[in-house]
C-alpha atoms as a PDB file:
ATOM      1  CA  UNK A   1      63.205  20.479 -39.266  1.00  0.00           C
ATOM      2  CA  UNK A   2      63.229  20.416 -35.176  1.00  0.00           C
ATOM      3  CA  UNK A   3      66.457  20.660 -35.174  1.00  0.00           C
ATOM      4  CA  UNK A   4      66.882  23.620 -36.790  1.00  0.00           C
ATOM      5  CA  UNK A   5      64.140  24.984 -34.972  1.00  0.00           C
ATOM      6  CA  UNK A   6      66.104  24.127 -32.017  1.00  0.00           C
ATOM      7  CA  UNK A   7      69.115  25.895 -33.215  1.00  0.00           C
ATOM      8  CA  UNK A   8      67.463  28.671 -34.258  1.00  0.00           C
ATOM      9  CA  UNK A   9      65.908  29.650 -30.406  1.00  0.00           C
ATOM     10  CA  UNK A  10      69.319  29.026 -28.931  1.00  0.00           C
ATOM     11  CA  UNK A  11      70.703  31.225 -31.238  1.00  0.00           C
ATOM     12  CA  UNK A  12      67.817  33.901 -30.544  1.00  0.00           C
ATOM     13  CA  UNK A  13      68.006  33.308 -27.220  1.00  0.00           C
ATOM     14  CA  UNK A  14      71.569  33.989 -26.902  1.00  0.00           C
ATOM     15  CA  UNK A  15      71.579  37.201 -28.662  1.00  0.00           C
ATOM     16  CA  UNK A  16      68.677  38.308 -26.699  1.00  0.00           C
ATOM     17  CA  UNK A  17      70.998  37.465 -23.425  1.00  0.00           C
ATOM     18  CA  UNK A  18      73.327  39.651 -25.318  1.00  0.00           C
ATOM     19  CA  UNK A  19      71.067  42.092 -24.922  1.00  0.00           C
ATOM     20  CA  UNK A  20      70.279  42.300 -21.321  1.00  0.00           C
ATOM     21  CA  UNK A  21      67.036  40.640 -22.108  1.00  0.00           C
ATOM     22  CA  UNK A  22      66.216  37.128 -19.770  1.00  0.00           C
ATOM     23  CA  UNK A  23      65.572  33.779 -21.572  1.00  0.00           C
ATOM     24  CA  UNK A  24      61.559  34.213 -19.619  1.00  0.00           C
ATOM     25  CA  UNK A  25      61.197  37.729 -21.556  1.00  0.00           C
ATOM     26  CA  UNK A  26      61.991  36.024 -24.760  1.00  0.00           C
ATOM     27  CA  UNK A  27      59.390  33.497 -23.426  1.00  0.00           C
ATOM     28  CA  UNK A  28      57.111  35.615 -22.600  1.00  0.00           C
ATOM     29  CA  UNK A  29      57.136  37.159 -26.136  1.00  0.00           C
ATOM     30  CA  UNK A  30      57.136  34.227 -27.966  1.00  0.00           C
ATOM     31  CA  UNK A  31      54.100  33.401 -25.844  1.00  0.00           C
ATOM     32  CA  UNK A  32      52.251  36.963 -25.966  1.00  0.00           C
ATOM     33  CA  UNK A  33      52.390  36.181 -29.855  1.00  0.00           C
ATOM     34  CA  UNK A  34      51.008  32.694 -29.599  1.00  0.00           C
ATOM     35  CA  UNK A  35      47.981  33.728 -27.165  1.00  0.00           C
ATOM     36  CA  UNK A  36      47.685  36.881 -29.781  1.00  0.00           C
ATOM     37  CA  UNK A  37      47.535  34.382 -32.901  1.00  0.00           C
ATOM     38  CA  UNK A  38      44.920  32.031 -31.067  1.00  0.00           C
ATOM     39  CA  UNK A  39      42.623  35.418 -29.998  1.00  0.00           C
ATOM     40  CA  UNK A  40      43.419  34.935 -26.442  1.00  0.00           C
ATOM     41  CA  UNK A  41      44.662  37.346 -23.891  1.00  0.00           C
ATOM     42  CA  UNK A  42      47.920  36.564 -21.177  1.00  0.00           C
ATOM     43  CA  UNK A  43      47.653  37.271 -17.955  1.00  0.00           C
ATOM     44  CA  UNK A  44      51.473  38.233 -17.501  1.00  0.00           C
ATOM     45  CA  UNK A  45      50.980  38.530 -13.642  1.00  0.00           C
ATOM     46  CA  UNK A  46      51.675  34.893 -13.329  1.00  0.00           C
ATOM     47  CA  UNK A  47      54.950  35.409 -14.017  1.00  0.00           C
ATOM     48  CA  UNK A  48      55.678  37.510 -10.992  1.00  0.00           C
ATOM     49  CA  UNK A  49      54.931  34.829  -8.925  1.00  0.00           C
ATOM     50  CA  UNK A  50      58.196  33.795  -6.759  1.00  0.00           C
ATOM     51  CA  UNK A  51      57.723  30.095  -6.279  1.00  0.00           C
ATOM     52  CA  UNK A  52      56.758  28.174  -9.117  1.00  0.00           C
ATOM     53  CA  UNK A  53      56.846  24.361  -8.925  1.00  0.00           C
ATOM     54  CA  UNK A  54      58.747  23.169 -11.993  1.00  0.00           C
ATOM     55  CA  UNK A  55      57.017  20.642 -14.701  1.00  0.00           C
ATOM     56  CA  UNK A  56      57.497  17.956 -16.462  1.00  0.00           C
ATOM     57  CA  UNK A  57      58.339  17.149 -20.368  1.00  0.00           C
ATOM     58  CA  UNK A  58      57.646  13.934 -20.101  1.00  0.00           C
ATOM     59  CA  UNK A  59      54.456  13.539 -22.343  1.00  0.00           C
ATOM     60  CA  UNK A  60      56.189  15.757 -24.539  1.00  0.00           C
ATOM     61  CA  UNK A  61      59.288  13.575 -24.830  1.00  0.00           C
ATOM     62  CA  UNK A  62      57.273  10.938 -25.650  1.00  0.00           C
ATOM     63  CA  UNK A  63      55.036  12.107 -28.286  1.00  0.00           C
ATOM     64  CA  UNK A  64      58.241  13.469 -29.999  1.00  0.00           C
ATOM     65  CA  UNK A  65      59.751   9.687 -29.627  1.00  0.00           C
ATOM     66  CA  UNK A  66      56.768   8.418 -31.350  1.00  0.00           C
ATOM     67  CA  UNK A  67      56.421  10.804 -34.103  1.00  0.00           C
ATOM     68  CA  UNK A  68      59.804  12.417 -35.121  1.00  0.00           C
ATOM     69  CA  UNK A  69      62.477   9.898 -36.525  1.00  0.00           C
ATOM     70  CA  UNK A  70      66.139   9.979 -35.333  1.00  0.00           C
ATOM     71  CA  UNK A  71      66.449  12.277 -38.672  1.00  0.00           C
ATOM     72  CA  UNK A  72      64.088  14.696 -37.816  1.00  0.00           C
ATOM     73  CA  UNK A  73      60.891  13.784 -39.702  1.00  0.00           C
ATOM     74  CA  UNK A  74      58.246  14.696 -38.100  1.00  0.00           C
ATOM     75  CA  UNK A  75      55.035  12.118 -38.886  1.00  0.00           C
ATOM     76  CA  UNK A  76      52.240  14.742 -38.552  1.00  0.00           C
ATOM     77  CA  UNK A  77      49.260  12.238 -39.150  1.00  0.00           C
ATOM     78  CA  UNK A  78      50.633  10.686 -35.470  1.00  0.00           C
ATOM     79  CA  UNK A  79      50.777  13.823 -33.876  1.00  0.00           C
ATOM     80  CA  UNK A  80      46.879  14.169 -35.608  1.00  0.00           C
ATOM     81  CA  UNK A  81      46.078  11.042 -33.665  1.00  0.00           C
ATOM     82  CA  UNK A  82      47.455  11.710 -30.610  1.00  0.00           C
ATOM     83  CA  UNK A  83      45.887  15.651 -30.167  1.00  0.00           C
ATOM     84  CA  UNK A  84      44.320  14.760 -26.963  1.00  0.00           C
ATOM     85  CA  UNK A  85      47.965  14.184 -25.590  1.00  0.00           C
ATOM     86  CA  UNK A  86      49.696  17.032 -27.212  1.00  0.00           C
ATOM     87  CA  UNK A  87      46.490  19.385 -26.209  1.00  0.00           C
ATOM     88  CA  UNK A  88      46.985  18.103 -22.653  1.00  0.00           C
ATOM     89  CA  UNK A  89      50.764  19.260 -22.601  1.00  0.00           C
ATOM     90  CA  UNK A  90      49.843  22.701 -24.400  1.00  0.00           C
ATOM     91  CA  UNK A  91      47.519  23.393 -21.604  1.00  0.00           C
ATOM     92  CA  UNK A  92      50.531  22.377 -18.788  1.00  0.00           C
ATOM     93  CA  UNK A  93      52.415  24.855 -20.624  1.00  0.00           C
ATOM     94  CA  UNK A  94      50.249  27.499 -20.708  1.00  0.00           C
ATOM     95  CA  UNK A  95      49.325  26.942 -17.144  1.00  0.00           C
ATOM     96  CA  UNK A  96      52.447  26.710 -15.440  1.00  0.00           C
ATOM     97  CA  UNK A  97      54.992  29.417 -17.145  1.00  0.00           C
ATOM     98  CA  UNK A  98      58.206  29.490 -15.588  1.00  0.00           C
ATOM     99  CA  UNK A  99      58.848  31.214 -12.110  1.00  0.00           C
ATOM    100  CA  UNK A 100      61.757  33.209 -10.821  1.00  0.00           C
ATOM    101  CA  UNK A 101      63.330  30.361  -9.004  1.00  0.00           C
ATOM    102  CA  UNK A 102      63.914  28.006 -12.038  1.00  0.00           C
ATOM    103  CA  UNK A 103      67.294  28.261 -13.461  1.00  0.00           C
ATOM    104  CA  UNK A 104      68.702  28.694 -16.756  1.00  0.00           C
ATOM    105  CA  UNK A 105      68.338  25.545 -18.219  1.00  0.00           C
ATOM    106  CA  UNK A 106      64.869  24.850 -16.589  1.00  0.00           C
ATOM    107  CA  UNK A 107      63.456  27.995 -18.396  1.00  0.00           C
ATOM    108  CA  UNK A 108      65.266  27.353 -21.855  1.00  0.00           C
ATOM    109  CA  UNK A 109      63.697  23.712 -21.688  1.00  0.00           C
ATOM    110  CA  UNK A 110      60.432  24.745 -21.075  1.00  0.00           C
ATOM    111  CA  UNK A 111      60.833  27.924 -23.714  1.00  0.00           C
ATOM    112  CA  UNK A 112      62.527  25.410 -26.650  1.00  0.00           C
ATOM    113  CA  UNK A 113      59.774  22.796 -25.966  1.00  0.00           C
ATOM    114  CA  UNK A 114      56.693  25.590 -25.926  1.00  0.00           C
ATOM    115  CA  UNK A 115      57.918  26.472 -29.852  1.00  0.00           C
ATOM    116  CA  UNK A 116      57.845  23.162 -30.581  1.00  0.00           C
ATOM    117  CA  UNK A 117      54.745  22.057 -29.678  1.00  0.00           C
ATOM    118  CA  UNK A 118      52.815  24.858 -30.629  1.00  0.00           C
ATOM    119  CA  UNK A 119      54.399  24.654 -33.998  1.00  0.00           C
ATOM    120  CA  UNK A 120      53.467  20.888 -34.092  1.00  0.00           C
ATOM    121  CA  UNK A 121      49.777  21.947 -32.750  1.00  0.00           C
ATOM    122  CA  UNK A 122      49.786  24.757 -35.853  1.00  0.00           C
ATOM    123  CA  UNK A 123      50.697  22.824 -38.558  1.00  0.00           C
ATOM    124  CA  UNK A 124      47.969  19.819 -37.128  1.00  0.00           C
ATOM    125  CA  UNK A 125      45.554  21.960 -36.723  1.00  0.00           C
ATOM    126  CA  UNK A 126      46.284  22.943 -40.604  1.00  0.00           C
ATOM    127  CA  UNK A 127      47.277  19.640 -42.248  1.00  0.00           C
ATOM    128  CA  UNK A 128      48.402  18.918 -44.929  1.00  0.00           C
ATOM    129  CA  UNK A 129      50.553  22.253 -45.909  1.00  0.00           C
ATOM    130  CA  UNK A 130      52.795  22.526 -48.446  1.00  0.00           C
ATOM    131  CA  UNK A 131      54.977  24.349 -46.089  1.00  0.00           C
ATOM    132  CA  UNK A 132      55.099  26.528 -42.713  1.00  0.00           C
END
């Protein structure tokens, strides 16, 4: 399931590239829509800022250790218990959005992990579904 998810925003990210448009406007959709779906509004001067400090995935790498097998089942009931965590990460995300100065890979990292999460967060926040 993540890794198709995975494949699927490289893939849309590439053809967006394709299409003169930057991996941080695809972000920056994909985020719009999120903030939309939770009734909250973006302030999308933050991402004209020029210098913007990197972050970290490391509490996300770690949650996804302890609650998605090597297969790609995700245990959602771990994710459940550990909500603090993942709501502490969501907020770094939506705090910190990617600057100017980050590169390629920096940007599709944080972008590909955003998705993720916030897919993880809606399906928690809706559990048990029979599908998403």
């Amino acid at each position: 399931m993540i890794y198709s998810i995975v494949i699927f925003i490289v893939i849309f990210v590439s053809y967006m590239k394709w299409n003169d448009y930057s991996v941080t406007d695809v972000g920056l959709l994909f985020l719009t829509k999120i903030k939309e779906m939770k009734g909250e509004a973006i302030d999308i001067s933050s991402f004209e800022e020029e210098e913007r400090r990197t972050i970290t995935h490391e509490n996300w790498t770690k949650l996804v250790e302890q609650h998605v097998t090597l297969s790609g089942k995700v245990n959602y009931k771990g994710f459940i218990k550990d909500k603090i965590a993942l709501d502490d990460y969501l907020d770094t995300l939506s705090n910190h959005p990617p600057g100017k100065n980050w590169n390629e890979a920096e940007q599709l990292s944080y972008w590909i992990n955003a998705y993720n999460a916030f897919t993880v967060k809606l399906i928690i926040d809706h559990y048990p579904l029979k599908s998403i």
